[in-house]
C-alpha atoms as a PDB file:
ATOM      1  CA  UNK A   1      13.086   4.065 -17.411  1.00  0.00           C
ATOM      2  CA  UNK A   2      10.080   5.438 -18.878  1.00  0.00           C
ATOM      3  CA  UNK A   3       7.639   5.972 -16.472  1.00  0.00           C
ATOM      4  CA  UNK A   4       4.887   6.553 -18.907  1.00  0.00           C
ATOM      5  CA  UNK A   5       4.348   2.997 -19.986  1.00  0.00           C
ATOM      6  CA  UNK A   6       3.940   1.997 -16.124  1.00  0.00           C
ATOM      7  CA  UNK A   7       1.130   4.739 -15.958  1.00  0.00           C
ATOM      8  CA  UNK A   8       1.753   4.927 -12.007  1.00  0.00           C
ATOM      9  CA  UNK A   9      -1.149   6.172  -9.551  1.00  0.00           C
ATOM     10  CA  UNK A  10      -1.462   7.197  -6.250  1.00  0.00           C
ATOM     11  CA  UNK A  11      -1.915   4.125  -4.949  1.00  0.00           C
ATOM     12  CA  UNK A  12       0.347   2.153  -6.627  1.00  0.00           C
ATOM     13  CA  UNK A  13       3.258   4.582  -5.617  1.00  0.00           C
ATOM     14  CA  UNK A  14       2.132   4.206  -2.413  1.00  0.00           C
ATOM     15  CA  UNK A  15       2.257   0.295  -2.029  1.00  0.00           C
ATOM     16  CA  UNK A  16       5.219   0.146  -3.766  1.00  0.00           C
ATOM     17  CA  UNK A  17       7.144   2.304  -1.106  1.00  0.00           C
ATOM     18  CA  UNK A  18       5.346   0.726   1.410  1.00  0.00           C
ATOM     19  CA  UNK A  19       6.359  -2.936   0.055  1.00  0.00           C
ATOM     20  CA  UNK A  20       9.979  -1.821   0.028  1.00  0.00           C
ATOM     21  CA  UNK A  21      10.015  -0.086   3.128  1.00  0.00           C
ATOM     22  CA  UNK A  22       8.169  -3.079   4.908  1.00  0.00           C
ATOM     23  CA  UNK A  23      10.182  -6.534   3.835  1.00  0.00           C
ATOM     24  CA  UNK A  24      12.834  -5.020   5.223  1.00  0.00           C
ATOM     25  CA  UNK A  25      11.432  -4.070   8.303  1.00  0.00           C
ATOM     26  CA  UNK A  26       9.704  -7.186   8.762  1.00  0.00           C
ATOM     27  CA  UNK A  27      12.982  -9.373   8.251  1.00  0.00           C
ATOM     28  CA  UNK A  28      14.265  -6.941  11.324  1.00  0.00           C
ATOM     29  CA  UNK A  29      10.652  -7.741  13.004  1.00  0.00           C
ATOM     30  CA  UNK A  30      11.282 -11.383  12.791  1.00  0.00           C
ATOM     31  CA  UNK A  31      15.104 -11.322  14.383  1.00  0.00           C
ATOM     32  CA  UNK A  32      13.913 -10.391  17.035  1.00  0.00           C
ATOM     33  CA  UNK A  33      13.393 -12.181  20.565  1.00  0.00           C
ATOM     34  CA  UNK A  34       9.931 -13.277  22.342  1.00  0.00           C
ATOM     35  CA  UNK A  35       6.906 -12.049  21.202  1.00  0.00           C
ATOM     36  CA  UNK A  36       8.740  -8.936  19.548  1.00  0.00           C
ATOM     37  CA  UNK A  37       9.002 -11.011  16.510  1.00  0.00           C
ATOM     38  CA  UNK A  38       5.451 -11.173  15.868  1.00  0.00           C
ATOM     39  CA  UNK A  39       5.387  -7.470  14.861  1.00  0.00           C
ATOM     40  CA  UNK A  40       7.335  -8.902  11.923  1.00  0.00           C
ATOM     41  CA  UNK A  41       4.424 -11.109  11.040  1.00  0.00           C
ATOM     42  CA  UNK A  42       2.303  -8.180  11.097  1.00  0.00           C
ATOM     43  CA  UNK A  43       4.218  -6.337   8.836  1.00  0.00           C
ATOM     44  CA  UNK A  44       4.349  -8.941   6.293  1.00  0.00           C
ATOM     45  CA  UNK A  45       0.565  -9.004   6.228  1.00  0.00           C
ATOM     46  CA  UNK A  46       0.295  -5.297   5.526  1.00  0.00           C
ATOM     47  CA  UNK A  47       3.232  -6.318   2.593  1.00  0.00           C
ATOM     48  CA  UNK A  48       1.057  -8.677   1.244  1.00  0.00           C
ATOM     49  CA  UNK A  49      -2.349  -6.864   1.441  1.00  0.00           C
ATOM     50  CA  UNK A  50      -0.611  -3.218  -0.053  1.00  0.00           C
ATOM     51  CA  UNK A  51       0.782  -5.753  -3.062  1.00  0.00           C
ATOM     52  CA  UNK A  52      -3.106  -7.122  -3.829  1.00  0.00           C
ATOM     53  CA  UNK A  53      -4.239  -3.578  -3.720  1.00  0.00           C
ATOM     54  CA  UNK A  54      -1.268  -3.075  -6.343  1.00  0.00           C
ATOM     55  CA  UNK A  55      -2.350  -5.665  -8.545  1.00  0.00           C
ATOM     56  CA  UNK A  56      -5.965  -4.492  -8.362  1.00  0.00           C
ATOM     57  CA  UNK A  57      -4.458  -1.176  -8.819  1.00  0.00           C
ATOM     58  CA  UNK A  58      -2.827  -2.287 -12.430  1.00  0.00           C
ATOM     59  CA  UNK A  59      -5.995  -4.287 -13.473  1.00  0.00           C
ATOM     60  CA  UNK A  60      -8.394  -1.498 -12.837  1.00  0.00           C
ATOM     61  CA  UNK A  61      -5.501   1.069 -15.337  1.00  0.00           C
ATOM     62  CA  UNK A  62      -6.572  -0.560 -17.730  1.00  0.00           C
ATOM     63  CA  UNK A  63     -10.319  -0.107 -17.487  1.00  0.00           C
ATOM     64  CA  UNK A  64      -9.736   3.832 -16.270  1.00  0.00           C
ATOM     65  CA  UNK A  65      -7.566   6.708 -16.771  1.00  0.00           C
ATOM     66  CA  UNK A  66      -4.773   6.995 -15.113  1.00  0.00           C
ATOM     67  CA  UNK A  67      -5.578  10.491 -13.982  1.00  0.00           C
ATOM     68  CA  UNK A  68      -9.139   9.573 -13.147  1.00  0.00           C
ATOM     69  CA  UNK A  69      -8.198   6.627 -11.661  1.00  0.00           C
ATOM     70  CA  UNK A  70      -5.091   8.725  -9.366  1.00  0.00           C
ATOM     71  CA  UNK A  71      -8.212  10.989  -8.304  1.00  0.00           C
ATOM     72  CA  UNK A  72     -10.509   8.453  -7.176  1.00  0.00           C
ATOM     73  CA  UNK A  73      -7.686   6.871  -5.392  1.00  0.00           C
ATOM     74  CA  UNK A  74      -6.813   9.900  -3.487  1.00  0.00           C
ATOM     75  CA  UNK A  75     -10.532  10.949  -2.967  1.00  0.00           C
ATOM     76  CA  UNK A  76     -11.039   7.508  -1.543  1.00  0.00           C
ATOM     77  CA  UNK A  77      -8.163   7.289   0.948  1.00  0.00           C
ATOM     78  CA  UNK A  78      -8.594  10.891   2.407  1.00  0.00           C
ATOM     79  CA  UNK A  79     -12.129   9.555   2.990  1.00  0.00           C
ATOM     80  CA  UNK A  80     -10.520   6.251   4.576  1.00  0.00           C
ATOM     81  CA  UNK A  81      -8.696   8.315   6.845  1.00  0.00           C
ATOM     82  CA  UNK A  82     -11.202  10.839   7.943  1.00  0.00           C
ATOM     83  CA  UNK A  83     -13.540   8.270   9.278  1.00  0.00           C
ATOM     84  CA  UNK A  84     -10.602   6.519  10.802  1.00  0.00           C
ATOM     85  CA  UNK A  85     -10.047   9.346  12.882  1.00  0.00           C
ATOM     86  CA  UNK A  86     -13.449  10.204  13.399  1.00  0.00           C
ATOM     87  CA  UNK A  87     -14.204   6.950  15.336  1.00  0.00           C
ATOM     88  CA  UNK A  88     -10.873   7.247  17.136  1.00  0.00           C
ATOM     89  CA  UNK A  89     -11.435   7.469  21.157  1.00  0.00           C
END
């Protein structure tokens, strides 16, 4: 597999493990009794929302370089999570 062609970034590596990591997880979610199984319902949203930030991800490689585009990426989410755990209590 050439990896070259699929041009991947830092997001898209990202979402990808965190789609495979998370069907899984949410299939286990769901088997479970009560109101455990709405975790699994949860999880499956964050599956869904990481694979539109993948396709958003592949339409913007297109527009930008892939390691301009890795940079921004990266720039952006350390940002993300600073100000997550700024406003943390």
């Amino acid at each position: 597999m050439n990896f070259k062609n699929h041009k991947p970034t830092f997001l898209s590596i990202l979402s990808m493990v965190g789609i495979i990591l998370g069907i899984p997880f949410g299939i286990y979610c769901l088997s479970l009794t009560g109101g455990a199984s709405l975790g699994g319902v949860f999880v499956f949203g964050f599956a869904i929302v990481l694979a539109i930030i993948l396709a958003i991800d592949r339409v913007l490689i297109t527009l930008i370089d892939q390691k301009k585009l890795s940079i921004i990426e990266f720039i952006l989410t350390l940002l993300l999570i600073s100000i997550y755990y700024m406003y943390q209590d």
